[in-house]
PDB file of N, CA and C in Angstrom:
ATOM      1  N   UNK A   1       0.797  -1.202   0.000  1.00  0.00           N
ATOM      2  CA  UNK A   1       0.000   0.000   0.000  1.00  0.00           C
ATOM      3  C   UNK A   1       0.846   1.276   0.000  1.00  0.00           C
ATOM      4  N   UNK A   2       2.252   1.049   0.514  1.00  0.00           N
ATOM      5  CA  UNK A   2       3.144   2.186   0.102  1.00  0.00           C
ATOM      6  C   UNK A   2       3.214   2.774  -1.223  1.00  0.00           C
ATOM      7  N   UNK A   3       3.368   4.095  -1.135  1.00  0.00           N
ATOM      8  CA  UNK A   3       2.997   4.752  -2.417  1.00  0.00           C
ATOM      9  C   UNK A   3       2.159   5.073  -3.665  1.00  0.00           C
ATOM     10  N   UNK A   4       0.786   5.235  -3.075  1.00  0.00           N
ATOM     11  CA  UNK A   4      -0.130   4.852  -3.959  1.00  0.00           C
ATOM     12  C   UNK A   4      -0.547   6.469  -3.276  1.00  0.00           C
ATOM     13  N   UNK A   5      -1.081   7.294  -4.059  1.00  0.00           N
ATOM     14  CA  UNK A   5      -1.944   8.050  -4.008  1.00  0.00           C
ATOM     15  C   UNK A   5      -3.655   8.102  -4.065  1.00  0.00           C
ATOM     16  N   UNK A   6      -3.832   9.023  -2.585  1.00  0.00           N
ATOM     17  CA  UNK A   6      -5.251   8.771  -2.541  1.00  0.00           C
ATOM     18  C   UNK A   6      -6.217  10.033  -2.560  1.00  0.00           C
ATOM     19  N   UNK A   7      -7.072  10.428  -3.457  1.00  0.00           N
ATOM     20  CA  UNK A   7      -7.899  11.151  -3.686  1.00  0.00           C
ATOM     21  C   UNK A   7      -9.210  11.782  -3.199  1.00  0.00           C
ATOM     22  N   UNK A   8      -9.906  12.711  -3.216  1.00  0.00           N
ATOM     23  CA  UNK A   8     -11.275  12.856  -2.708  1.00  0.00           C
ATOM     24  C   UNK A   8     -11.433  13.868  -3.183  1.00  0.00           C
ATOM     25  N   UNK A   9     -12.452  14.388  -4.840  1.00  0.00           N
ATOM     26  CA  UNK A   9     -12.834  15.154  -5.244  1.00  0.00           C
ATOM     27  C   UNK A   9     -14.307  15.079  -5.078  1.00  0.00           C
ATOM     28  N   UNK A  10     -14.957  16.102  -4.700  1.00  0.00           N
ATOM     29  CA  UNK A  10     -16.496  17.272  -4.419  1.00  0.00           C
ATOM     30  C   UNK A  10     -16.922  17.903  -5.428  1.00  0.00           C
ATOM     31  N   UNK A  11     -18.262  17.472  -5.659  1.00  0.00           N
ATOM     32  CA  UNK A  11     -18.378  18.988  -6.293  1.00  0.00           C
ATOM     33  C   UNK A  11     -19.972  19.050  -6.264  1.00  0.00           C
ATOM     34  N   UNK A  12     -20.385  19.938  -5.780  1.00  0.00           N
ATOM     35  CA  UNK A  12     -21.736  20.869  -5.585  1.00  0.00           C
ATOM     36  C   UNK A  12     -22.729  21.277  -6.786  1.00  0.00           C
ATOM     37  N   UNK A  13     -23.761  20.161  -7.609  1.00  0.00           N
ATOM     38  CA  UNK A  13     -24.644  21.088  -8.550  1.00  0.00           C
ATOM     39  C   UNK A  13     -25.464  20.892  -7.725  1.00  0.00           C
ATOM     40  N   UNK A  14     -26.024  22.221  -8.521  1.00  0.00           N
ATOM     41  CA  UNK A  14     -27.375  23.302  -8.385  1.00  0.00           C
ATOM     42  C   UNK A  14     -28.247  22.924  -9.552  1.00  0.00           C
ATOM     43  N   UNK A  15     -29.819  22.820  -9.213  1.00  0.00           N
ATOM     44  CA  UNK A  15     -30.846  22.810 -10.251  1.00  0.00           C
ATOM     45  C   UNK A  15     -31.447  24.560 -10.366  1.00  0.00           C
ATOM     46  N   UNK A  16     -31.793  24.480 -11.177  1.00  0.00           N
ATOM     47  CA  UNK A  16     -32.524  26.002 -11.688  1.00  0.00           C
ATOM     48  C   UNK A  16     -33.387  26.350 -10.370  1.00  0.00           C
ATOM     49  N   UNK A  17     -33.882  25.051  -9.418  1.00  0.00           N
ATOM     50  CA  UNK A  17     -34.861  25.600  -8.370  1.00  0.00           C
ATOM     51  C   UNK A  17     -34.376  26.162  -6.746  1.00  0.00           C
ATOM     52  N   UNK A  18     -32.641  25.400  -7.047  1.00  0.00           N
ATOM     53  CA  UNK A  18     -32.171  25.931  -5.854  1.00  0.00           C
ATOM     54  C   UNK A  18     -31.523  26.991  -6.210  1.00  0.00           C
ATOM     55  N   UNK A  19     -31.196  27.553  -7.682  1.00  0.00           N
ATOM     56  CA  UNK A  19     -30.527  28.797  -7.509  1.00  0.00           C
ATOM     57  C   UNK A  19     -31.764  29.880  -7.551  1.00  0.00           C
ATOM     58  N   UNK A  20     -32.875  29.688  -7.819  1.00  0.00           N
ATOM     59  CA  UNK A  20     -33.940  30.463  -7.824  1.00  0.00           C
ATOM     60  C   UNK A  20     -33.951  30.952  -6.177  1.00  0.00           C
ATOM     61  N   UNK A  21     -34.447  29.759  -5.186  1.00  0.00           N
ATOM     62  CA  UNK A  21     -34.108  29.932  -3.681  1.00  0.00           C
ATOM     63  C   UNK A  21     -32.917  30.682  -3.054  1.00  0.00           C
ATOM     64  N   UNK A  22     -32.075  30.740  -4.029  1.00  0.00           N
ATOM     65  CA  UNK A  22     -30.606  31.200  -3.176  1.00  0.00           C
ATOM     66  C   UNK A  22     -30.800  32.791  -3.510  1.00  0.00           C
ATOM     67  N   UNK A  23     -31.484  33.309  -4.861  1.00  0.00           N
ATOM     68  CA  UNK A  23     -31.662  34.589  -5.525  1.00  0.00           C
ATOM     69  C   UNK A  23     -32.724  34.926  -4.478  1.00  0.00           C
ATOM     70  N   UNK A  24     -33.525  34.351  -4.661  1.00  0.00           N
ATOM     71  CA  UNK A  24     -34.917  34.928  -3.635  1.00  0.00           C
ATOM     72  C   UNK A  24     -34.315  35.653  -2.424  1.00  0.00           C
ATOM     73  N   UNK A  25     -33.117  34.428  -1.917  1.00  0.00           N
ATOM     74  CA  UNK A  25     -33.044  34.392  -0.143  1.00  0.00           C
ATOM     75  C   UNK A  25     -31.918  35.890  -0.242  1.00  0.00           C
ATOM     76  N   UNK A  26     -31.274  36.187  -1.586  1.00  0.00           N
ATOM     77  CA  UNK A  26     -30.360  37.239  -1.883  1.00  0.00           C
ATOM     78  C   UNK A  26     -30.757  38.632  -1.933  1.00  0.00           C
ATOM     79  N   UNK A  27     -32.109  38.710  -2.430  1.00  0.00           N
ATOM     80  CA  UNK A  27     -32.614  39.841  -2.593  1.00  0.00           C
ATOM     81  C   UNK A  27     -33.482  40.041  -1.185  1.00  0.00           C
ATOM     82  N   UNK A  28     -34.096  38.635  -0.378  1.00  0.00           N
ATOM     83  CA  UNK A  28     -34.540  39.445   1.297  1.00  0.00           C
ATOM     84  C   UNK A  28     -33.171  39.700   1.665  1.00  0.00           C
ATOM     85  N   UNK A  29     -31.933  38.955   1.857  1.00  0.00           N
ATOM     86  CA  UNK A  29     -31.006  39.810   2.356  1.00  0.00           C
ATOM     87  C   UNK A  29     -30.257  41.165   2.467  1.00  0.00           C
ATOM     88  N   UNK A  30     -30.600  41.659   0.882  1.00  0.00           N
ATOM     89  CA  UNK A  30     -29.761  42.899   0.570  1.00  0.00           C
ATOM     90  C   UNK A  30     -31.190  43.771   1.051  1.00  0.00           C
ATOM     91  N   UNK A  31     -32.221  43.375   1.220  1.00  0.00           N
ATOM     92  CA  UNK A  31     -33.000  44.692   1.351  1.00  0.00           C
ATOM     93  C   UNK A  31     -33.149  44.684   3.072  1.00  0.00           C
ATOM     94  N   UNK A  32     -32.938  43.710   3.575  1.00  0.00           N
ATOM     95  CA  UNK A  32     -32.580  44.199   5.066  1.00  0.00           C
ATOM     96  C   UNK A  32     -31.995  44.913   5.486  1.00  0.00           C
ATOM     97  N   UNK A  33     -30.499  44.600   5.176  1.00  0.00           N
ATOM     98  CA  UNK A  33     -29.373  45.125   5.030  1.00  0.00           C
ATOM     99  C   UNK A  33     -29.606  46.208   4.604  1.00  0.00           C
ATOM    100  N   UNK A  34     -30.016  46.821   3.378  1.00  0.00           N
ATOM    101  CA  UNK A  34     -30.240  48.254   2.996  1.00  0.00           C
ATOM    102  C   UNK A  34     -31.254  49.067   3.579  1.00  0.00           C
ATOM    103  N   UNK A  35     -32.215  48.198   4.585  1.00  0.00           N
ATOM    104  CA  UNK A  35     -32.992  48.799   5.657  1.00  0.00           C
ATOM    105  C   UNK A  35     -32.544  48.880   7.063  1.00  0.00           C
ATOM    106  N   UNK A  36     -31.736  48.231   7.486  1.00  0.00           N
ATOM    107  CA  UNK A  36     -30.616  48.211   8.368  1.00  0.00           C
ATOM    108  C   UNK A  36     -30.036  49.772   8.214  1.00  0.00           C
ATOM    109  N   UNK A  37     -29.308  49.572   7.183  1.00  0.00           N
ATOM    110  CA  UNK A  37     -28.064  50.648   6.806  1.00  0.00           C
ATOM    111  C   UNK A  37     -28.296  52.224   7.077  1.00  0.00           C
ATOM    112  N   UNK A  38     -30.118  52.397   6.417  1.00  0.00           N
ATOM    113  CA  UNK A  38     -31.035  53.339   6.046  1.00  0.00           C
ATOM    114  C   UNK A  38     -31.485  53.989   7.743  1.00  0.00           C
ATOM    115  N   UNK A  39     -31.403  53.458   8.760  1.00  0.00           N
ATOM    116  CA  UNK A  39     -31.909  53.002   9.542  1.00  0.00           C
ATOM    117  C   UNK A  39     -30.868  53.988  10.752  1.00  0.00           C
ATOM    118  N   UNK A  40     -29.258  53.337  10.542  1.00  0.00           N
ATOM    119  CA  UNK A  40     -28.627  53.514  11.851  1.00  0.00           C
ATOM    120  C   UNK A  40     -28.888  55.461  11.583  1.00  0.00           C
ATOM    121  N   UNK A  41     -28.631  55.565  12.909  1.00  0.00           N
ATOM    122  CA  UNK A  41     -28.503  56.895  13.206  1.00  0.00           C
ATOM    123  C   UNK A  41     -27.231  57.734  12.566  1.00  0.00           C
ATOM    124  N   UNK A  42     -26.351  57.337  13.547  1.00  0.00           N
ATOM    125  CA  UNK A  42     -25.017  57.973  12.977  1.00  0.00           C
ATOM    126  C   UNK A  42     -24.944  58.145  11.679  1.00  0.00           C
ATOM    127  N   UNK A  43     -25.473  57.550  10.512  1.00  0.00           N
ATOM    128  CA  UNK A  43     -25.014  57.250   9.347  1.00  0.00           C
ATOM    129  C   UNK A  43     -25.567  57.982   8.710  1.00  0.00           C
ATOM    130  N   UNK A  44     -25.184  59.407   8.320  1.00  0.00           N
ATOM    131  CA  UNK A  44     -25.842  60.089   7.301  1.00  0.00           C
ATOM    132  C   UNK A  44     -25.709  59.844   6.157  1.00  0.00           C
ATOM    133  N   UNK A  45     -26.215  60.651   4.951  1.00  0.00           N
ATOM    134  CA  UNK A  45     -26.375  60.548   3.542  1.00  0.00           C
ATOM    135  C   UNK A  45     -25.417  60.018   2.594  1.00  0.00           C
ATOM    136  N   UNK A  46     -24.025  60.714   2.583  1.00  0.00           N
ATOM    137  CA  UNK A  46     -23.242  60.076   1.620  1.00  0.00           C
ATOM    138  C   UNK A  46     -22.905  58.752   2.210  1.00  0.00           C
ATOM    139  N   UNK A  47     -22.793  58.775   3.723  1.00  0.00           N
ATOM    140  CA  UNK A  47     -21.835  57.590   3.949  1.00  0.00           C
ATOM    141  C   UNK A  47     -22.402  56.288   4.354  1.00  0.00           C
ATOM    142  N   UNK A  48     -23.991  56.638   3.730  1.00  0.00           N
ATOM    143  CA  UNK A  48     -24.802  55.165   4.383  1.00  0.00           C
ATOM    144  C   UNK A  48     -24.802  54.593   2.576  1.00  0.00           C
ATOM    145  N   UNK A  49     -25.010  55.355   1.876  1.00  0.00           N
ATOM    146  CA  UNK A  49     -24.541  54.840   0.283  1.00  0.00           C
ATOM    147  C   UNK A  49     -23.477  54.402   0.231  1.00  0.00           C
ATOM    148  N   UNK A  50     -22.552  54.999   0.843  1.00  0.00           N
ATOM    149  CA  UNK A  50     -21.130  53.948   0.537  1.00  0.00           C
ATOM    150  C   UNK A  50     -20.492  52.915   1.381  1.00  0.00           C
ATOM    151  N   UNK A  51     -21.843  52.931   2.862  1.00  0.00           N
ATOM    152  CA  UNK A  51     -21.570  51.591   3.110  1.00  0.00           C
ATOM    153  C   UNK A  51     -22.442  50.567   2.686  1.00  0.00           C
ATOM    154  N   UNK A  52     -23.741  50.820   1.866  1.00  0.00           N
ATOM    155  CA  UNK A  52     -24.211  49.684   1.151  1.00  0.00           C
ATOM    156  C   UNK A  52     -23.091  49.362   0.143  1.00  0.00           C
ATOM    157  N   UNK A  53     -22.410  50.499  -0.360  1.00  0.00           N
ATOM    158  CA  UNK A  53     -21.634  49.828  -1.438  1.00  0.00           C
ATOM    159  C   UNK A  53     -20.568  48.691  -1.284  1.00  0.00           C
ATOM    160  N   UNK A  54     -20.152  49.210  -0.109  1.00  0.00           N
ATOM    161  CA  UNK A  54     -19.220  47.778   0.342  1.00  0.00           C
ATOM    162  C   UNK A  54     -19.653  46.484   0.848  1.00  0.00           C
ATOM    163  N   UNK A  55     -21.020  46.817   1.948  1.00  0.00           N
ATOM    164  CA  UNK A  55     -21.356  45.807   2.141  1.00  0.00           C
ATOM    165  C   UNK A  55     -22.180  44.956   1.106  1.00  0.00           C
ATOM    166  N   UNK A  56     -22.573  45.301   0.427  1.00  0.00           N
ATOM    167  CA  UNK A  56     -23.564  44.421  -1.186  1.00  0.00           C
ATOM    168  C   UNK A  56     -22.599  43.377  -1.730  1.00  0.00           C
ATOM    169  N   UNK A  57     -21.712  44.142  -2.010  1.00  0.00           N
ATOM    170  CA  UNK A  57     -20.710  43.185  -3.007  1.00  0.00           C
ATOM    171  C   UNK A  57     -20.176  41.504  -2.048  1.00  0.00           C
ATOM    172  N   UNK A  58     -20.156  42.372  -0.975  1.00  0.00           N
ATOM    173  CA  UNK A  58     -19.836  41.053  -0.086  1.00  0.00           C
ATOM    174  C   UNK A  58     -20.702  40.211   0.203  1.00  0.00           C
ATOM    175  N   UNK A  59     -22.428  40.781   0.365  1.00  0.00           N
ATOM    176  CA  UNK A  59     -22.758  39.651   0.143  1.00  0.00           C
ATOM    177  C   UNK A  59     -23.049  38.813  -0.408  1.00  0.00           C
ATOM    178  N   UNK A  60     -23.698  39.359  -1.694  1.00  0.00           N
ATOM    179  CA  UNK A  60     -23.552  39.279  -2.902  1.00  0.00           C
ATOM    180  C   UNK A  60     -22.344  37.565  -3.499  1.00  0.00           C
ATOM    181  N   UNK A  61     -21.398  37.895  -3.011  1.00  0.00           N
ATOM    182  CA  UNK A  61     -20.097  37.335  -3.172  1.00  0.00           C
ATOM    183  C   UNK A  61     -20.544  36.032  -2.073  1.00  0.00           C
ATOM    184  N   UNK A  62     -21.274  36.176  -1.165  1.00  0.00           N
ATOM    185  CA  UNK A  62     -21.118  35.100  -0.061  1.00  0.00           C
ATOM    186  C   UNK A  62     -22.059  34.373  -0.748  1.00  0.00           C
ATOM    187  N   UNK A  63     -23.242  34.685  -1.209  1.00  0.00           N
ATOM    188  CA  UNK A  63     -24.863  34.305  -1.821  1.00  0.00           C
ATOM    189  C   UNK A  63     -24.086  33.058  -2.874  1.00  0.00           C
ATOM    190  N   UNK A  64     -23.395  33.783  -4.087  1.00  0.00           N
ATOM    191  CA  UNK A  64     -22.842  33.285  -4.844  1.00  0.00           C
ATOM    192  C   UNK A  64     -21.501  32.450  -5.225  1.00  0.00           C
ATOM    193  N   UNK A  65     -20.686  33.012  -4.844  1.00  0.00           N
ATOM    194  CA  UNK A  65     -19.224  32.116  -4.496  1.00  0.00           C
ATOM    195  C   UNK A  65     -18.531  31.535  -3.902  1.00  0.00           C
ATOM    196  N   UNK A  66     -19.354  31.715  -2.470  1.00  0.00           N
ATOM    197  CA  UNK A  66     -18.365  31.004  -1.617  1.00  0.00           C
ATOM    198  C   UNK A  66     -19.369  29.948  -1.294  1.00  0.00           C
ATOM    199  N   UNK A  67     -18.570  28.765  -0.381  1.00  0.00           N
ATOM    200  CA  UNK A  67     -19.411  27.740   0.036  1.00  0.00           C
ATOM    201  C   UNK A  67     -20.041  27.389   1.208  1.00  0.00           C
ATOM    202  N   UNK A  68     -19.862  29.169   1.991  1.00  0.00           N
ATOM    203  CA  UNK A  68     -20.245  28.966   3.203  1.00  0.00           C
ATOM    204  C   UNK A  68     -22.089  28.545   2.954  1.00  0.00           C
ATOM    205  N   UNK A  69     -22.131  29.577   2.247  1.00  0.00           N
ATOM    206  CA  UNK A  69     -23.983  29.191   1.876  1.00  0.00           C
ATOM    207  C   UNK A  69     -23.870  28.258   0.621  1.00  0.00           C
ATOM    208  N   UNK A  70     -23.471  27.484   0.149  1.00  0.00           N
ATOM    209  CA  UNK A  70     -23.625  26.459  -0.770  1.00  0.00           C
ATOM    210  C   UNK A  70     -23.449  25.507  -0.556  1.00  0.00           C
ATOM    211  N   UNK A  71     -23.129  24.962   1.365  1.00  0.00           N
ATOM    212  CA  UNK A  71     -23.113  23.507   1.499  1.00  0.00           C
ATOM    213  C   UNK A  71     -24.227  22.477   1.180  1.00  0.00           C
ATOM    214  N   UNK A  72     -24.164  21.576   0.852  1.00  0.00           N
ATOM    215  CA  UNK A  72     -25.664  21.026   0.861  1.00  0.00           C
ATOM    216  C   UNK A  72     -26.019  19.755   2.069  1.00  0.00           C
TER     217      UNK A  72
END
């Protein structure tokens, strides 16, 4: 059994109905979040726009690319 290489490849599909669910669950998230944002006090005008801007992309990025939300 010396020297034999051993493997374990994964891989994660999606049907059209779970990425529909993941979009759905993407768009209640960003509008929380942008009701959140809208929301805090401190955070006036320019700088509550430019923290949706940072925070969107990230989640955005979590919704879609990473596998924290794509385990199954």
């Amino acid at each position: 059994m010396t020297g034999q290489n051993v493997g374990v490849t994964t891989q994660v599909m999606r049907g059209p109905e779970s990425w529909g669910y993941i979009y759905t669950m993407l768009g209640f998230t960003l509008t929380i979040e942008s009701t959140v944002i809208g929301m805090m006090t401190p955070v006036v005008f320019p700088w509550n726009i430019v923290l949706f801007v940072i925070v969107a992309p990230i989640t955005i990025w979590a919704f879609i690319e990473s596998g924290w939300v794509q385990t199954s």
